[in-house]
N, C-alpha and C. Protein backbone atom coordinates (compact mmCIF):
# COMPACT_ATOMS: atom_id res chain seq x y z
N UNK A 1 32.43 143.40 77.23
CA UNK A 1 33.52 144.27 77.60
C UNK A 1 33.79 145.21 76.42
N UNK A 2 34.06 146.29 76.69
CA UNK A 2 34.23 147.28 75.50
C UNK A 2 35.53 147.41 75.24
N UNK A 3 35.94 148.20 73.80
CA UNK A 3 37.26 147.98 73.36
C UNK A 3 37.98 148.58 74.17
N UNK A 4 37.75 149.86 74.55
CA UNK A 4 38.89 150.30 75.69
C UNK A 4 38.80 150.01 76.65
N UNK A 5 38.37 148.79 77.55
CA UNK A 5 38.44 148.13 78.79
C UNK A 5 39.48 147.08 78.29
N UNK A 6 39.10 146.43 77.03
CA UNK A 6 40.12 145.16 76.80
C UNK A 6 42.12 146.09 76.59
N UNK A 7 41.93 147.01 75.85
CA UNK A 7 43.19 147.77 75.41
C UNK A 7 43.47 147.87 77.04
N UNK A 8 43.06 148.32 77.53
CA UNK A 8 43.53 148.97 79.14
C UNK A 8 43.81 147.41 79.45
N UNK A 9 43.23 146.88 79.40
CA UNK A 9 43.44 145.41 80.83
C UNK A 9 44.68 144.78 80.08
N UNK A 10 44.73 144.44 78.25
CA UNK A 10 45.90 143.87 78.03
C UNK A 10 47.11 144.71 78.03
N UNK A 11 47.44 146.58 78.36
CA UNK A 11 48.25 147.25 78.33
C UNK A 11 48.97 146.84 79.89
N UNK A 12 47.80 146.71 80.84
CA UNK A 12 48.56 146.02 82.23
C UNK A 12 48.86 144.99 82.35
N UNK A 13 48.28 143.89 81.64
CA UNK A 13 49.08 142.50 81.22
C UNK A 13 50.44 142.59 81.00
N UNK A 14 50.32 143.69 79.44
CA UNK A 14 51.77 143.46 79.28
C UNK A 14 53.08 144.06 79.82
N UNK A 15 52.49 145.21 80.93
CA UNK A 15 53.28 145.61 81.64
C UNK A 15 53.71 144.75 82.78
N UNK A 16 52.64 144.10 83.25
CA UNK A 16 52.86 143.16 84.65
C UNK A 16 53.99 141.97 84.24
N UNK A 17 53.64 141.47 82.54
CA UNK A 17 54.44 140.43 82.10
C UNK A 17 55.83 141.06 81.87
N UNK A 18 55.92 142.27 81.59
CA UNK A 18 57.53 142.86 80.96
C UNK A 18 58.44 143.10 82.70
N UNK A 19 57.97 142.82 83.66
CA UNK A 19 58.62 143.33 84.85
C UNK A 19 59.43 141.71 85.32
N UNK A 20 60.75 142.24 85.94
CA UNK A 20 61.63 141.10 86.21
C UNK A 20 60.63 140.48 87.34
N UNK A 21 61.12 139.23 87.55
CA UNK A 21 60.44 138.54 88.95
C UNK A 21 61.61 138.35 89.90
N UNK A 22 61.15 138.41 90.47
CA UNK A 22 62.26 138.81 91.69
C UNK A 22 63.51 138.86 91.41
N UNK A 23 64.16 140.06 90.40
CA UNK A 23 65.41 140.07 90.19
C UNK A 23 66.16 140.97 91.55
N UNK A 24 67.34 140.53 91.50
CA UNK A 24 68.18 140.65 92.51
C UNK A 24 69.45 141.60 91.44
N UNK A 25 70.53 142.39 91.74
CA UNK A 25 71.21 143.28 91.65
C UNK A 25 72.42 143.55 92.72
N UNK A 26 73.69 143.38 92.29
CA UNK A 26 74.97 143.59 93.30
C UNK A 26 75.92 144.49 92.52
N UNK A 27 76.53 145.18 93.21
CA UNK A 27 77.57 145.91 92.64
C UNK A 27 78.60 146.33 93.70
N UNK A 28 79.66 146.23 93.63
CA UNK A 28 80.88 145.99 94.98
C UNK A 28 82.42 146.51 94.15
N UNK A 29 83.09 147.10 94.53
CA UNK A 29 84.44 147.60 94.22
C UNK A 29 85.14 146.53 94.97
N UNK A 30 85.92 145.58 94.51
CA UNK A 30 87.40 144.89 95.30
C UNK A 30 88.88 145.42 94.83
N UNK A 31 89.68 145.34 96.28
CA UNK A 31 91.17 145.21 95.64
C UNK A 31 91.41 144.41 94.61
N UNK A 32 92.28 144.34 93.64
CA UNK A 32 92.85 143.25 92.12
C UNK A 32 93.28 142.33 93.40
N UNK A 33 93.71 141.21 93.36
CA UNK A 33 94.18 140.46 93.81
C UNK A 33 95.38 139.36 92.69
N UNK A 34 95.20 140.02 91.62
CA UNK A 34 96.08 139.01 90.72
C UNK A 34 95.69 138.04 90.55
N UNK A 35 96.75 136.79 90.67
CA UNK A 35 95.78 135.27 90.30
C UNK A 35 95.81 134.35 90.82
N UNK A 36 95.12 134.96 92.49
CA UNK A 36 95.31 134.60 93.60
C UNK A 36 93.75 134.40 93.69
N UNK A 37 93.19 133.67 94.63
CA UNK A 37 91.47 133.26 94.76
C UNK A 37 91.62 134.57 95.57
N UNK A 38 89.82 135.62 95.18
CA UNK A 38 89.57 136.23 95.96
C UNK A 38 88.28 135.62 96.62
N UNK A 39 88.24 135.33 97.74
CA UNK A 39 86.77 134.93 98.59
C UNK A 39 86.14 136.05 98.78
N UNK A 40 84.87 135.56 98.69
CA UNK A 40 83.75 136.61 98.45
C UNK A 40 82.44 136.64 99.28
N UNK A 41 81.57 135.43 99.18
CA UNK A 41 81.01 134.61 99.77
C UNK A 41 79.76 135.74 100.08
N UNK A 42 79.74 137.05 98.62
CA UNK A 42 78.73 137.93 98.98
C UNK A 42 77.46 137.10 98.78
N UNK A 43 76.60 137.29 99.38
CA UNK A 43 74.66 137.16 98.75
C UNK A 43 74.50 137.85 97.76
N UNK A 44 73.16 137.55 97.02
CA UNK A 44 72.48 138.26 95.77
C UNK A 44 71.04 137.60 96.15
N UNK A 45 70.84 138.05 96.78
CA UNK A 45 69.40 137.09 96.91
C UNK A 45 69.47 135.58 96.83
N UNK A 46 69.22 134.59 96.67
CA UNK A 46 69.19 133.23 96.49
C UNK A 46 71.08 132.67 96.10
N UNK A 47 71.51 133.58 95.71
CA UNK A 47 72.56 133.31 94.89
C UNK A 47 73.64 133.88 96.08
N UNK A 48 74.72 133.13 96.13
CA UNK A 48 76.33 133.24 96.83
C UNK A 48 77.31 133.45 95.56
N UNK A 49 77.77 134.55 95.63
CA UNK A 49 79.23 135.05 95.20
C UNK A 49 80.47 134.17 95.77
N UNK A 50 81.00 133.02 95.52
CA UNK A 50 81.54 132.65 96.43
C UNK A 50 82.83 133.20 96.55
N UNK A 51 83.46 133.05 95.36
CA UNK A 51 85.10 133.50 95.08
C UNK A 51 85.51 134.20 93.34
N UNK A 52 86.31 134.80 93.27
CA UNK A 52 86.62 134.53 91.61
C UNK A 52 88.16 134.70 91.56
N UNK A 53 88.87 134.71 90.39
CA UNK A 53 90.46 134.20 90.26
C UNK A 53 90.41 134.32 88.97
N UNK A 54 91.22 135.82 88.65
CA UNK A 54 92.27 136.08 87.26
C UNK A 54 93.28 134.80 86.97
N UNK A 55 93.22 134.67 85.68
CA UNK A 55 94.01 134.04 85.17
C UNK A 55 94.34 135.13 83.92
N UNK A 56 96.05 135.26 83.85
CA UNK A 56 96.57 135.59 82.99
C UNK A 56 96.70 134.87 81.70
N UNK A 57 96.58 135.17 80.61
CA UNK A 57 97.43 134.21 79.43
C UNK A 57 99.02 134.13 79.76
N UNK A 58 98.46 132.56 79.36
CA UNK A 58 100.09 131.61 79.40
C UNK A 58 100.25 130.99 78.12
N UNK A 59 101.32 130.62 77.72
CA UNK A 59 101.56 129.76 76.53
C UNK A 59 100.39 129.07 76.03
N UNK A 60 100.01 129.22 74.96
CA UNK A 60 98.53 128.74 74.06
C UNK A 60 97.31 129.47 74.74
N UNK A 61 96.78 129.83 75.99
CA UNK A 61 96.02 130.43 76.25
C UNK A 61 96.07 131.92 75.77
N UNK A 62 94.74 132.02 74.73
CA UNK A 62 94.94 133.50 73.93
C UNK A 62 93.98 134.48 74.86
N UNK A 63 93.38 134.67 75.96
CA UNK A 63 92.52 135.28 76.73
C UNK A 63 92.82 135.30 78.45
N UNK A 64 92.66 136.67 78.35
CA UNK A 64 92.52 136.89 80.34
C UNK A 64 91.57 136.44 80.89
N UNK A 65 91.32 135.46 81.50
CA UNK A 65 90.25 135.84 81.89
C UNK A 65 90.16 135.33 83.61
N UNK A 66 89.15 135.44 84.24
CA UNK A 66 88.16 135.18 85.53
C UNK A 66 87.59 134.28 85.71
N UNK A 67 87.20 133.26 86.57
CA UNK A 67 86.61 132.11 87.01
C UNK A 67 86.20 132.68 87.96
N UNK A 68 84.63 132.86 87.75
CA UNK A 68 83.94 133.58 89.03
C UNK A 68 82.70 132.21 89.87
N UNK A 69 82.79 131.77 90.92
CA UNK A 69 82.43 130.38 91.55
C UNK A 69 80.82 131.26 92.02
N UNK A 70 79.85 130.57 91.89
CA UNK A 70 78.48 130.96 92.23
C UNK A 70 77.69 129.82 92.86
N UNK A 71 76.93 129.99 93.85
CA UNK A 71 76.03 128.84 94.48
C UNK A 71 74.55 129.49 94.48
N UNK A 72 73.60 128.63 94.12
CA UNK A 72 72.43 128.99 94.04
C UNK A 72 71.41 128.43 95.33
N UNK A 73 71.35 128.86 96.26
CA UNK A 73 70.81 128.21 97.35
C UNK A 73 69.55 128.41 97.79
N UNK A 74 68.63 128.52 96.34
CA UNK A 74 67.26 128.94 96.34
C UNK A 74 66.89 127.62 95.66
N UNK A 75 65.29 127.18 95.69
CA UNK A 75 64.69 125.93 94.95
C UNK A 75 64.64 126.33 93.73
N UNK A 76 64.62 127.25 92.97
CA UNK A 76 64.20 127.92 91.10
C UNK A 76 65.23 128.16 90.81
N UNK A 77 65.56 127.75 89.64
CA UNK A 77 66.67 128.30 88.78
C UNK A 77 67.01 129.68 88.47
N UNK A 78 68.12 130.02 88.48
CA UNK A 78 68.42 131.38 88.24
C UNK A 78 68.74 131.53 87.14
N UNK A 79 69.02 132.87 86.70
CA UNK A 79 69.24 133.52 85.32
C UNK A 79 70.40 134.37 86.25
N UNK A 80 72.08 134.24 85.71
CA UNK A 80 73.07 135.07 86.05
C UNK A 80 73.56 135.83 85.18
N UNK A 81 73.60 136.50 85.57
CA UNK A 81 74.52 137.38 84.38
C UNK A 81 75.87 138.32 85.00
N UNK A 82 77.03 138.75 84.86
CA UNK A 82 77.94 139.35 85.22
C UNK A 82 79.11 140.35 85.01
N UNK A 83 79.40 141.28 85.43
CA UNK A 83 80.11 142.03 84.38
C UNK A 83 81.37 142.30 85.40
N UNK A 84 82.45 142.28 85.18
CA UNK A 84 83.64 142.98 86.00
C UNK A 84 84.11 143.93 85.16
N UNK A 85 84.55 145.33 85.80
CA UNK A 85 85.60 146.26 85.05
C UNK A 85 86.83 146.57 85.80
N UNK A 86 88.09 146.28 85.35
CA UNK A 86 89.26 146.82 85.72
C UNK A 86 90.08 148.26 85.58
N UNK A 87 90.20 148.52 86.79
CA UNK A 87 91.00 149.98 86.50
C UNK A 87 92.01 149.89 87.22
N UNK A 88 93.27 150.80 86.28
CA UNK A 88 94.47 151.10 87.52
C UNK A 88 94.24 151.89 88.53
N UNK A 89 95.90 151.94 89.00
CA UNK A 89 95.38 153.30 90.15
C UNK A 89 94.72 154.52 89.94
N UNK A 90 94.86 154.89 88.95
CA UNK A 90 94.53 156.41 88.88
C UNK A 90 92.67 156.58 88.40
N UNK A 91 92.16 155.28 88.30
CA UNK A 91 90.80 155.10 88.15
C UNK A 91 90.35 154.92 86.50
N UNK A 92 91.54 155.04 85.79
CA UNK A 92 91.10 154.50 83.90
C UNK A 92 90.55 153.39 84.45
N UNK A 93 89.56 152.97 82.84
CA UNK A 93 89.26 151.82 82.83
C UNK A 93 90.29 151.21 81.74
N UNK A 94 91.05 149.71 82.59
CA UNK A 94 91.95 149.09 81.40
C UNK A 94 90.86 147.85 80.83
N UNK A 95 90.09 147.53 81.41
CA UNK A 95 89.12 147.04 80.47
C UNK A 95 87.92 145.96 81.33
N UNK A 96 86.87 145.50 80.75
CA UNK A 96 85.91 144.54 80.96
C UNK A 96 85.24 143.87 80.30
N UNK A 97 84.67 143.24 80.93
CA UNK A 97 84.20 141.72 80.47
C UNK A 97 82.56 141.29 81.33
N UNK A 98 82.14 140.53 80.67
CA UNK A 98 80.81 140.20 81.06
C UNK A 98 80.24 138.51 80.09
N UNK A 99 79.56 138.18 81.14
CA UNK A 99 79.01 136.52 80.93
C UNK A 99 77.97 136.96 81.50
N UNK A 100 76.95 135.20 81.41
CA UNK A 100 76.08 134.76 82.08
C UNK A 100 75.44 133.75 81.55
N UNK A 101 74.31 133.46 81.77
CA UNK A 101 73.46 132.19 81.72
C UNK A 101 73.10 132.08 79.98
N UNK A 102 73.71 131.03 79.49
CA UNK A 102 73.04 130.81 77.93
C UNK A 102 71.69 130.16 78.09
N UNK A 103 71.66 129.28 78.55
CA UNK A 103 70.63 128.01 78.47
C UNK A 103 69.41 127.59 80.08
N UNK A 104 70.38 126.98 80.43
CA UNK A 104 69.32 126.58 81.49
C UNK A 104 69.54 127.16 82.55
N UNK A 105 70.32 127.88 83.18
CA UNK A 105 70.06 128.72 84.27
C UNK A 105 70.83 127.84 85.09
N UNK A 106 70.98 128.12 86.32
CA UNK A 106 71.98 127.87 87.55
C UNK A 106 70.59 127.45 88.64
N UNK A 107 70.45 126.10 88.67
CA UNK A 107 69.99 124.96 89.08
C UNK A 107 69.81 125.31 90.90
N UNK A 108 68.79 125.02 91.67
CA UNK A 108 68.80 125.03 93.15
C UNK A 108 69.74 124.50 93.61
N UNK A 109 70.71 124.76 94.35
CA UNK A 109 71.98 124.16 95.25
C UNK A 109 73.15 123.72 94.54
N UNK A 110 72.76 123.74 93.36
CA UNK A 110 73.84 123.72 92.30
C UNK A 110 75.19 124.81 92.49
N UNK A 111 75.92 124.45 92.07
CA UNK A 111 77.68 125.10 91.99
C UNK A 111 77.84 125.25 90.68
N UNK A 112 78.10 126.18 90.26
CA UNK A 112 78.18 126.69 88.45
C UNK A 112 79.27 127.99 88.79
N UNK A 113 80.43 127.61 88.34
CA UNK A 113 81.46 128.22 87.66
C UNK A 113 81.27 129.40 85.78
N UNK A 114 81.29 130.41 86.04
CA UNK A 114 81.33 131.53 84.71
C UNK A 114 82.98 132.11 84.53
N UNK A 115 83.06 132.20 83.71
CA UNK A 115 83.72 132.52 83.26
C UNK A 115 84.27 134.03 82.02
N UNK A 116 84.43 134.73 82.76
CA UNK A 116 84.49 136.11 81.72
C UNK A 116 85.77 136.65 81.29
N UNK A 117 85.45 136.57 80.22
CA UNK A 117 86.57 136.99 79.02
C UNK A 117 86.94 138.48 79.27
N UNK A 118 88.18 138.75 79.07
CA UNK A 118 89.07 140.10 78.68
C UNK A 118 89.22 140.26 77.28
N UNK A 119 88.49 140.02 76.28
CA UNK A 119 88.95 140.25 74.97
C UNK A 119 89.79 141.66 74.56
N UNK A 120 90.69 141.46 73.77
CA UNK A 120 91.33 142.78 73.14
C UNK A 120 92.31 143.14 74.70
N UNK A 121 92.11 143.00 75.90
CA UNK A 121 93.21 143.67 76.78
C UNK A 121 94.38 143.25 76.75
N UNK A 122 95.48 144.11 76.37
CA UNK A 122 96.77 143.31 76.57
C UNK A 122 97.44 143.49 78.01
N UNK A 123 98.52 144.13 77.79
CA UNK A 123 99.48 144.08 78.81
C UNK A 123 98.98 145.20 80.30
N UNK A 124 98.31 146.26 79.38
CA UNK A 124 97.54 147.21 80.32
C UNK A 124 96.81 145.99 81.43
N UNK A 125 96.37 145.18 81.73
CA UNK A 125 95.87 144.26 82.37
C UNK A 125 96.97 144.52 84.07
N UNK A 126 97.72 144.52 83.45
CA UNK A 126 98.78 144.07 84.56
C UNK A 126 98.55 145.24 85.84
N UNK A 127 98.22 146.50 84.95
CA UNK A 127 98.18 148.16 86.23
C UNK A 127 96.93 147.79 86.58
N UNK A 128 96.38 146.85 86.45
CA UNK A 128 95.24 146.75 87.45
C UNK A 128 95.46 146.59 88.58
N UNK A 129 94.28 147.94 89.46
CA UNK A 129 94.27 147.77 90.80
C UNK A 129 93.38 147.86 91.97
N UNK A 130 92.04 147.58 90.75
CA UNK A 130 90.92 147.75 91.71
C UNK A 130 90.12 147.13 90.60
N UNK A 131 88.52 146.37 91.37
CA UNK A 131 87.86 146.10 90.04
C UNK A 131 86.28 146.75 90.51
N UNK A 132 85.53 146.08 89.58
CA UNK A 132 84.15 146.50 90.17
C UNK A 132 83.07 144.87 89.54
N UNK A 133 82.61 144.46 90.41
CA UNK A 133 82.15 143.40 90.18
C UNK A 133 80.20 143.50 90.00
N UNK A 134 79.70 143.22 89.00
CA UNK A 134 78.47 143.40 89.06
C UNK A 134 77.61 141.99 88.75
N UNK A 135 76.37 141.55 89.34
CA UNK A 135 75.64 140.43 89.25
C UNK A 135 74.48 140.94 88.92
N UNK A 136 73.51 140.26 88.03
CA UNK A 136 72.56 140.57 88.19
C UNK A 136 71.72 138.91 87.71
N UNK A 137 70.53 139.02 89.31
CA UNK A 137 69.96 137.32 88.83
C UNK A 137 68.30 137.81 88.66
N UNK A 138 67.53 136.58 87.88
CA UNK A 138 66.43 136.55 87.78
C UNK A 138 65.88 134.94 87.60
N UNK A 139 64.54 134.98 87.92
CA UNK A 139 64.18 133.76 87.52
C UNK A 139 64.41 133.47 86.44
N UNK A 140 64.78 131.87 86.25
CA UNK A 140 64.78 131.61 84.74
C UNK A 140 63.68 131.09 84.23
């Protein structure tokens, strides 16, 4: 094999290897609902959005944050990742937050709870009135 057959064949290797495997992608605007459960129960491919629920800081709790509920109802582990942004009415952004998978990924039929932080938002939190919810999964 000659050198520029091998350069060519490992340049498509490493392109074929750098491409997601069946990644999946969601993006959805909801009403705020406060810190009330919002049901969701969107798809992402293998993966269910089921619900998520603001929690404000209360006494000793120093962070806003979201409990966003996920079901994986595929046999392979997923790779999640997530981002929400909050805006008031008038469409500012008062702020966002983003998680996802550190370690082992979100298990076939498994139920895995994330959790995303509001760091730095204070009181502006409250004119929230719309959000934008984003997922993005891949094999792990």
């Amino acid at each position: 094999m000659t050198v520029r057959k091998r350069v060519l064949l490992a340049t498509v290797l490493a392109l074929v290897l750098a491409l997601p495997m069946q990644a999946e992608y969601f993006c959805k605007r909801y009403d705020y609902a406060g810190e009330s459960y919002l049901k969701l129960n969107q798809k992402v491919g293998d993966l269910e959005v089921m619900d998520l629920k603001f929690e404000l800081p209360v006494q000793g709790m120093a962070q806003n944050r979201c409990t966003v509920s996920v079901k994986n109802y595929g046999a392979k582990r997923l790779k999640v990742n997530l981002a929400i942004a909050l805006f008031d009415e008038n469409g500012n952004l008062v702020g966002c937050g983003t998680t996802g998978t550190k370690f082992s990924g979100t298990r076939g039929g498994e139920v895995e709870r994330y959790y995303v932080t509001f760091d730095y938002v204070g009181q502006n939190i409250k004119t929230t009135k719309f959000i934008y919810l984003t997922v993005e999964t891949a094999l792990q």
